[in-house]
N, C-alpha and C. Protein backbone atom coordinates (compact mmCIF):
# COMPACT_ATOMS: atom_id res chain seq x y z
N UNK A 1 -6.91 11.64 69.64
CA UNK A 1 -8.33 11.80 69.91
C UNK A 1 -8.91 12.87 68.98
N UNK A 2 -10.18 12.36 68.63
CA UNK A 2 -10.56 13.64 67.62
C UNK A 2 -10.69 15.01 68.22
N UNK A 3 -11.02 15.64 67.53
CA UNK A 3 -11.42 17.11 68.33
C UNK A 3 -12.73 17.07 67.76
N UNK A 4 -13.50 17.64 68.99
CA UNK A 4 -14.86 18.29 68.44
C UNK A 4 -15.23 19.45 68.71
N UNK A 5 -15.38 20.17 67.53
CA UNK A 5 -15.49 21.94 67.72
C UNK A 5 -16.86 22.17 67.24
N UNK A 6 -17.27 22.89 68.12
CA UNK A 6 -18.50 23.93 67.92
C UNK A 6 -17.98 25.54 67.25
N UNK A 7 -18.72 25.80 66.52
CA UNK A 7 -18.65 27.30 66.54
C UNK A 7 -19.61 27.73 66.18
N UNK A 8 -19.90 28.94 67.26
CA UNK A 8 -21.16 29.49 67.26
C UNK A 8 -20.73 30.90 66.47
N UNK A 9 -22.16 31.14 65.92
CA UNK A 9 -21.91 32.68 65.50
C UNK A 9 -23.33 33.10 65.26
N UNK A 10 -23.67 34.22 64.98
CA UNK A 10 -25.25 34.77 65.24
C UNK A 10 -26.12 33.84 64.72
N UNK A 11 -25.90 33.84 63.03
CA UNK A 11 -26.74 33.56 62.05
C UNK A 11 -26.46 32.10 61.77
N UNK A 12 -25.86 31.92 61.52
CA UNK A 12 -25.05 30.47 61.20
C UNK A 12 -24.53 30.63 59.93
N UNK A 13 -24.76 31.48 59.10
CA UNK A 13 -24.09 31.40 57.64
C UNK A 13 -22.94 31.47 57.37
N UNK A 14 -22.02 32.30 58.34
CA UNK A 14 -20.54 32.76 57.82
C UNK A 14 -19.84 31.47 58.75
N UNK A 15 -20.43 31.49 59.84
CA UNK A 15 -19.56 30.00 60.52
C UNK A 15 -19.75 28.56 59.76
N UNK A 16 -21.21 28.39 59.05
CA UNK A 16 -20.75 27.15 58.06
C UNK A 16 -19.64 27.49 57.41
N UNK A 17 -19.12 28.46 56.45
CA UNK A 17 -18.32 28.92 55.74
C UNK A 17 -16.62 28.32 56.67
N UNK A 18 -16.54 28.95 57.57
CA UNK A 18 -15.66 29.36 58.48
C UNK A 18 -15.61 27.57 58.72
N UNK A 19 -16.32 26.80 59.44
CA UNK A 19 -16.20 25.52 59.80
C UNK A 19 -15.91 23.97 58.83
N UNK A 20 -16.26 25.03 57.52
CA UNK A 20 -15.25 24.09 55.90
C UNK A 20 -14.46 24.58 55.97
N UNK A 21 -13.71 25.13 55.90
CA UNK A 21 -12.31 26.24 55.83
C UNK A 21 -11.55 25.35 56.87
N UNK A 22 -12.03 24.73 58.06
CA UNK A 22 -10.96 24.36 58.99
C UNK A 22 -11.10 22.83 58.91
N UNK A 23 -12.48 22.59 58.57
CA UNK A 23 -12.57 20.87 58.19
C UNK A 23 -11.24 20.88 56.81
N UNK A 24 -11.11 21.45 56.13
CA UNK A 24 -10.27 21.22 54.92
C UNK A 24 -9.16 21.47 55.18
N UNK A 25 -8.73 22.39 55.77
CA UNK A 25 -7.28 23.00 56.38
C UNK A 25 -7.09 21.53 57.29
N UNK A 26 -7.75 20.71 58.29
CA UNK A 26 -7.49 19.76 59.11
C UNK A 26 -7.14 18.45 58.32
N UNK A 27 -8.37 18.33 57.24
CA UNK A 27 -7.88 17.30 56.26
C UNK A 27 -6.48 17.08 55.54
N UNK A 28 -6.10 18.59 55.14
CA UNK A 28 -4.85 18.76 54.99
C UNK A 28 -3.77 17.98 55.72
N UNK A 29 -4.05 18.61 57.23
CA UNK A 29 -2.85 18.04 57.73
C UNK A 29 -2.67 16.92 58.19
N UNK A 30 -3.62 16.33 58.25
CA UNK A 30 -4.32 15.24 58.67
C UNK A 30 -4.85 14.65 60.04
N UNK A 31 -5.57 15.87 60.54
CA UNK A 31 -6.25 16.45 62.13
C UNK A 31 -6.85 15.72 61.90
N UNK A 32 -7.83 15.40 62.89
CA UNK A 32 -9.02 14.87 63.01
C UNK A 32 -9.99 15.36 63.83
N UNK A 33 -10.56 16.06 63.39
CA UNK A 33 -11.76 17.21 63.43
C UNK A 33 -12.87 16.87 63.19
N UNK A 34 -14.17 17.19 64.15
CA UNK A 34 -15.42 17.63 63.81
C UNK A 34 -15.67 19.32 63.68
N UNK A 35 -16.06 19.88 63.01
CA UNK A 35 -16.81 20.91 63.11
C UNK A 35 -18.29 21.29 62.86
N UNK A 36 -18.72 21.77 63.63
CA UNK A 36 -20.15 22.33 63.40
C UNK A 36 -20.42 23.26 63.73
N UNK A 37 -21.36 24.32 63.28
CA UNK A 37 -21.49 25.52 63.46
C UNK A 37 -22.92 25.78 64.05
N UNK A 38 -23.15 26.90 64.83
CA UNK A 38 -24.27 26.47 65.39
C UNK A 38 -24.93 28.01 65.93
N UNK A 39 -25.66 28.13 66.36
CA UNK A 39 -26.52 29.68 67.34
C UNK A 39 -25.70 29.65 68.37
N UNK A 40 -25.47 30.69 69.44
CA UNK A 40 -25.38 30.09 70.78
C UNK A 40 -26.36 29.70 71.37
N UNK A 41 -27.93 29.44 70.67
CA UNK A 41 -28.72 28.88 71.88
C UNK A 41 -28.71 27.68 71.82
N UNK A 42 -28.07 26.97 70.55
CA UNK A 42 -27.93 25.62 70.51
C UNK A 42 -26.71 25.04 71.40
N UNK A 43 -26.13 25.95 72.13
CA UNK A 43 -24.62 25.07 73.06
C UNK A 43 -25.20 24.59 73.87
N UNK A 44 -26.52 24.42 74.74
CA UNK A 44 -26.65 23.45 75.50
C UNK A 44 -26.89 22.53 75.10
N UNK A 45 -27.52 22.09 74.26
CA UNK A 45 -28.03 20.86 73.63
C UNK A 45 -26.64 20.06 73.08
N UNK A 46 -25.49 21.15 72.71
CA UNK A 46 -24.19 20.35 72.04
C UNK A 46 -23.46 20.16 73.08
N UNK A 47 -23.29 20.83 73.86
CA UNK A 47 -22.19 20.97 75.18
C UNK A 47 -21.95 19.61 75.43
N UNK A 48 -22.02 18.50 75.66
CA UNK A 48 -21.57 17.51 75.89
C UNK A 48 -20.69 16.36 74.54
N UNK A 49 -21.07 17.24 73.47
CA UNK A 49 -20.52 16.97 72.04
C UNK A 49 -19.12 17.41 72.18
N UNK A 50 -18.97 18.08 72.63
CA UNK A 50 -17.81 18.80 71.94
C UNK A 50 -16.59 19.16 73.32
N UNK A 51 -14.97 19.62 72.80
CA UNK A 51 -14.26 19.57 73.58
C UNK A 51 -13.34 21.39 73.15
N UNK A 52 -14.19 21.55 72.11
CA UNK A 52 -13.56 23.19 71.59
C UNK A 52 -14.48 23.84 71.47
N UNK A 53 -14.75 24.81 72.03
CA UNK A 53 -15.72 25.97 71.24
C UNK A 53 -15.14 27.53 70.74
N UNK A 54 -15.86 27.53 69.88
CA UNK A 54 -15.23 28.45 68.95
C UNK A 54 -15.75 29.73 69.00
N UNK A 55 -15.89 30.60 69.36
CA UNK A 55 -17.25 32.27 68.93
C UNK A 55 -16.51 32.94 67.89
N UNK A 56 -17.41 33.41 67.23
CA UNK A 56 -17.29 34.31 66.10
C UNK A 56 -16.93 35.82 66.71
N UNK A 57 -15.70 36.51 66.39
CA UNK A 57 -15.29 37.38 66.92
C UNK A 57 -16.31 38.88 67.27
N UNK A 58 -17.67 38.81 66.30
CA UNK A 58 -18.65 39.45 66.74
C UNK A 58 -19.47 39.36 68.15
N UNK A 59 -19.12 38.22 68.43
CA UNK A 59 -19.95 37.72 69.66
C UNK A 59 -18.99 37.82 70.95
N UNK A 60 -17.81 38.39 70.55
CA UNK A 60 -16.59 38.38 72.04
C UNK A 60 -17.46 38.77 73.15
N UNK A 61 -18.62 39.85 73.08
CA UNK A 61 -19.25 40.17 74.68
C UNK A 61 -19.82 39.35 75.12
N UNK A 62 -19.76 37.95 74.53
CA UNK A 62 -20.53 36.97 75.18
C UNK A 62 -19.66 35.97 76.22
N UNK A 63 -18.13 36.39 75.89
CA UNK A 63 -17.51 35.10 76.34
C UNK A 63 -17.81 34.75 77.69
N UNK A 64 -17.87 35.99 78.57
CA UNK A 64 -18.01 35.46 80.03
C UNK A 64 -19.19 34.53 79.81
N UNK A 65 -20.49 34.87 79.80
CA UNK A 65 -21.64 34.14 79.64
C UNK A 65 -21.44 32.43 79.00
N UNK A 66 -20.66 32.38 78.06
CA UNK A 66 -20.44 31.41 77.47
C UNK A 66 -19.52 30.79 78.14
N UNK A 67 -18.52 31.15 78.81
CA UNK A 67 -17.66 30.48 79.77
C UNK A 67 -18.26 29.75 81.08
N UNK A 68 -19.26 30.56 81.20
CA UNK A 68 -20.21 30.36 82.78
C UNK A 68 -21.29 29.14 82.35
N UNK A 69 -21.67 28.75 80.94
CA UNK A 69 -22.24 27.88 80.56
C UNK A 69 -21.70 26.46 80.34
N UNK A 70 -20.27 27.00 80.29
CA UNK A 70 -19.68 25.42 80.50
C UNK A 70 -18.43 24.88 81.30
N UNK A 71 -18.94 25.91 82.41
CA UNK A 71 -17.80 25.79 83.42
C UNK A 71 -18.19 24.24 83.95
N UNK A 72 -17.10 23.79 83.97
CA UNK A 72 -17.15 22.16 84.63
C UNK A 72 -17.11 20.96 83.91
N UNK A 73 -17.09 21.78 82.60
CA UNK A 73 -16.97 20.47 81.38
C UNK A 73 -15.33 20.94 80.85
N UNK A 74 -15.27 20.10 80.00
CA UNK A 74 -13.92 19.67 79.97
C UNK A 74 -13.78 20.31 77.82
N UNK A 75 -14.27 21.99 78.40
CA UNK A 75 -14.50 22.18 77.11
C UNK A 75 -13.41 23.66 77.12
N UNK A 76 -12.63 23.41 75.97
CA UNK A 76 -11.78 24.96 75.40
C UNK A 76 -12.53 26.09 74.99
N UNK A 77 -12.59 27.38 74.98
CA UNK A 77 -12.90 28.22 74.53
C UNK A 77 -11.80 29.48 74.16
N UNK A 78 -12.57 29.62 72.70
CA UNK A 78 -11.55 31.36 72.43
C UNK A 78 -12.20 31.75 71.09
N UNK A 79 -12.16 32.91 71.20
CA UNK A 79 -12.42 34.04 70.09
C UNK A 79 -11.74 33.69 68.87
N UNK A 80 -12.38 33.47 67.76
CA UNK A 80 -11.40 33.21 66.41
C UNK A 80 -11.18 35.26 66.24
N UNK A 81 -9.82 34.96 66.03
CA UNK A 81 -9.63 37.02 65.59
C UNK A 81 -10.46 37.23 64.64
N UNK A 82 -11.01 38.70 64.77
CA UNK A 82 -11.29 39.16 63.29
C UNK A 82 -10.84 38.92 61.99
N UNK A 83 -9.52 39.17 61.98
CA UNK A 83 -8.99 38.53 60.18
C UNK A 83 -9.05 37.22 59.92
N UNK A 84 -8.71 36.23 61.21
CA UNK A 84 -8.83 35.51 60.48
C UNK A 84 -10.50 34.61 60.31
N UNK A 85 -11.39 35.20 60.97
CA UNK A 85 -12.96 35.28 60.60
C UNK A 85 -13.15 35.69 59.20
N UNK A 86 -12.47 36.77 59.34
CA UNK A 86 -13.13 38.04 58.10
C UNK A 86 -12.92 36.87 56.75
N UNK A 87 -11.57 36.84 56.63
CA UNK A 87 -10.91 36.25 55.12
C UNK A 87 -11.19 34.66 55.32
N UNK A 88 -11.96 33.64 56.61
CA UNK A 88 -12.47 32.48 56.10
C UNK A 88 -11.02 31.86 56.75
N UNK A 89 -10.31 31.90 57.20
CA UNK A 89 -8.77 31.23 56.88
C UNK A 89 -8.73 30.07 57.66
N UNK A 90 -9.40 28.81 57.21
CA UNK A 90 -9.07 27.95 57.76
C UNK A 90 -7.52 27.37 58.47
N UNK A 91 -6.57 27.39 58.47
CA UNK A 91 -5.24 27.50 58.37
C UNK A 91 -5.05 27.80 60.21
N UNK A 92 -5.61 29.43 60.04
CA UNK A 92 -5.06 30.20 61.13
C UNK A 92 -6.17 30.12 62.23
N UNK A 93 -7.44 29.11 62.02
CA UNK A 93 -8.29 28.48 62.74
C UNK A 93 -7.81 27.48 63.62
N UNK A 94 -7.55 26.81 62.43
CA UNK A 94 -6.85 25.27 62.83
C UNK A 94 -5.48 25.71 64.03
N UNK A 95 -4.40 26.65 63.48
CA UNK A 95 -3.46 26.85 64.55
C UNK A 95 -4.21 27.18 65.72
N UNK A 96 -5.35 27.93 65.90
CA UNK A 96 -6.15 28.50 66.70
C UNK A 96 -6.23 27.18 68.14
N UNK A 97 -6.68 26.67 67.37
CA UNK A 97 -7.15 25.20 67.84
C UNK A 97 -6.44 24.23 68.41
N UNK A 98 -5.42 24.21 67.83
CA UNK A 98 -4.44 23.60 68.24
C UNK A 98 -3.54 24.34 69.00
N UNK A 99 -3.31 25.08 69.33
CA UNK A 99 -2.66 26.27 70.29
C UNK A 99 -3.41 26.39 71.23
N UNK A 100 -4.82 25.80 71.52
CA UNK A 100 -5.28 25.42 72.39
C UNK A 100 -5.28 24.12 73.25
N UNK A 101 -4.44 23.53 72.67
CA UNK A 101 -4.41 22.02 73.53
C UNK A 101 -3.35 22.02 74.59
N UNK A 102 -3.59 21.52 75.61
CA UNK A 102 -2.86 22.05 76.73
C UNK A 102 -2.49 21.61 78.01
C-alpha cells in the first residue's frame, strides 16, 4: 500500500526540500510514497489524505495539539530529528517512516 505523508513545517520551504529528499531516497528503494509538504493549518483539509504525518522538528511543541487533531484517524505521527531535518537526509526520513509501520 502506498504511504501518504504529510509534512508540515512553518513556512513550507525547507519541508519541500525535506519531502524530495525522501520522495528520492523512496524511489531508490523502491517505496511507494506520496509526499507533500504543507502549513499545519492545512492538516485539516489533508487529514483524510494521508496515513503519516511528519512535523518539522521546530514545531515539536505542537505535537500534542497535532495528535488531538487526528485522534481517530488511522494516521502515524513523529518528529523528524533535528539532524536529520537540518542536513535534508532523505535516507534517515524514509527509515523514519518506515520504523513507523506497525
Amino acid at each position: 500500500m502506498a504511504k501518504n505523508i504529510l509534512l508540515i513545517c512553518g513556512s513550507g520551504a525547507s519541508s519541500g526540500f525535506m519531502a524530495a529528499a525522501i520522495r528520492k531516497a523512496a524511489k531508490k528503494r523502491g517505496e511507494e510514497v506520496t509526499v507533500k509538504a504543507a502549513s499545519e493549518s492545512q492538516l485539516d483539509e489533508r487529514i483524510n489524505e494521508i496515513n503519516y504525518l511528519l512535523i518539522g522538528p521546530h514545531l515539536s511543541y505542537m505535537l500534542a495539539d497535532l495528535k488531538a487533531q487526528i485522534e481517530g484517524k488511522n494516521v502515524k505521527v513523529a518528529v523528524i530529528p533535528q539532524a536529520t531535518y537540518g542536513t535534508l537526509n532523505g535516507d534517515k526520513a524514509l527509515d523514519l517512516i518506515l520504523s513507523m509501520e506497525g
